[in-house]
Protein backbone atom coordinates (compact mmCIF):
# COMPACT_ATOMS: atom_id res chain seq x y z
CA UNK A 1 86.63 -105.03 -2.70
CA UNK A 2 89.65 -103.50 -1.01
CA UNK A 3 87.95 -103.46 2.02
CA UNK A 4 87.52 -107.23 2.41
CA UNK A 5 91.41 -108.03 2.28
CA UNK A 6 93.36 -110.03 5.14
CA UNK A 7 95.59 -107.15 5.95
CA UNK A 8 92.53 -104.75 6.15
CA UNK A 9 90.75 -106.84 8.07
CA UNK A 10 93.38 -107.96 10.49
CA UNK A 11 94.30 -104.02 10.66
CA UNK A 12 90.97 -103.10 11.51
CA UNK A 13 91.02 -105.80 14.65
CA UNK A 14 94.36 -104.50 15.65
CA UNK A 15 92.94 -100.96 15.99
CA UNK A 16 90.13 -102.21 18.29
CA UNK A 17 92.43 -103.95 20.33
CA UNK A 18 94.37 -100.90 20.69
CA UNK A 19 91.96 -98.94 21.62
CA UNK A 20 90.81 -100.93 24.00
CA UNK A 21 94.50 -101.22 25.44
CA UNK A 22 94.56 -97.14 25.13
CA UNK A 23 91.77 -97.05 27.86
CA UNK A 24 93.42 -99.65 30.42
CA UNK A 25 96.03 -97.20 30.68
CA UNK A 26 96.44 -95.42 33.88
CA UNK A 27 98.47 -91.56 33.38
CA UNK A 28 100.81 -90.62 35.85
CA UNK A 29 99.46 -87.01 37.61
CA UNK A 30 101.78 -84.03 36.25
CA UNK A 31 103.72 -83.52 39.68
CA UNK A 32 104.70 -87.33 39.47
CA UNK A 33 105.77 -86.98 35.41
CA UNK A 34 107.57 -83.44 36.30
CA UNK A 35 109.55 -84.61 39.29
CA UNK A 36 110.41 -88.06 37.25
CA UNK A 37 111.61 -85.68 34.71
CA UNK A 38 113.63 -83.42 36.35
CA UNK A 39 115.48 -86.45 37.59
CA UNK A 40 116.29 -87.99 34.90
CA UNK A 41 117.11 -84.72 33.44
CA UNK A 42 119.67 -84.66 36.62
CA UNK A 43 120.98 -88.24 36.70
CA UNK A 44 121.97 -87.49 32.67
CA UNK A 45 123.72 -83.89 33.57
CA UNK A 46 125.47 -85.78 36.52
CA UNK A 47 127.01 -88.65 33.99
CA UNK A 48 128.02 -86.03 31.40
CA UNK A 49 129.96 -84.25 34.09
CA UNK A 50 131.69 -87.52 35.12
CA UNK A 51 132.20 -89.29 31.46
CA UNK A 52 133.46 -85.84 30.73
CA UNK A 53 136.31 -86.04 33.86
CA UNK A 54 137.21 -89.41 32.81
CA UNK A 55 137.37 -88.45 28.92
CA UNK A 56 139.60 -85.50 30.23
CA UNK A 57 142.00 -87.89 32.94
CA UNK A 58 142.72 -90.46 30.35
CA UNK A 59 143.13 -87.85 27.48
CA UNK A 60 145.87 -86.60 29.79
CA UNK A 61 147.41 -89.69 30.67
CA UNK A 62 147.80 -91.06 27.24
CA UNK A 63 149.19 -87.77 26.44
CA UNK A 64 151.90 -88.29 29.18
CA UNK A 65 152.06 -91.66 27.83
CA UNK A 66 152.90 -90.66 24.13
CA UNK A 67 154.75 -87.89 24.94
């Protein structure tokens, strides 16, 4: 009886669909996903090292400011 429900029933279309989504998808090659990795992994060092200059200038400003 459980089987028959709304939810189950609309559950079981959503997984078709999904699977049929699943297959429509076209995978980046691995030199394309390593080299889009490595520069994101670069673009996020690259704002660390500036946020943490600007944390560190207007640390020492305020601390010129306050005394």
């Amino acid at each position: 009886m459980g089987l028959l429900t709304t939810k189950v029933r609309g559950f079981h279309v959503l997984a078709r669909e999904d699977r049929v989504e699943i297959r429509k998808v076209v995978w980046l090659a691995r030199q394309v996903t390593t080299q889009l990795s490595l520069f994101v992994v670069a673009v996020v060092l690259v704002m660390a090292l500036l946020l943490w200059g600007l944390d560190s200038l207007l640390g020492w400003v305020v601390s010129l400011i306050v005394g």
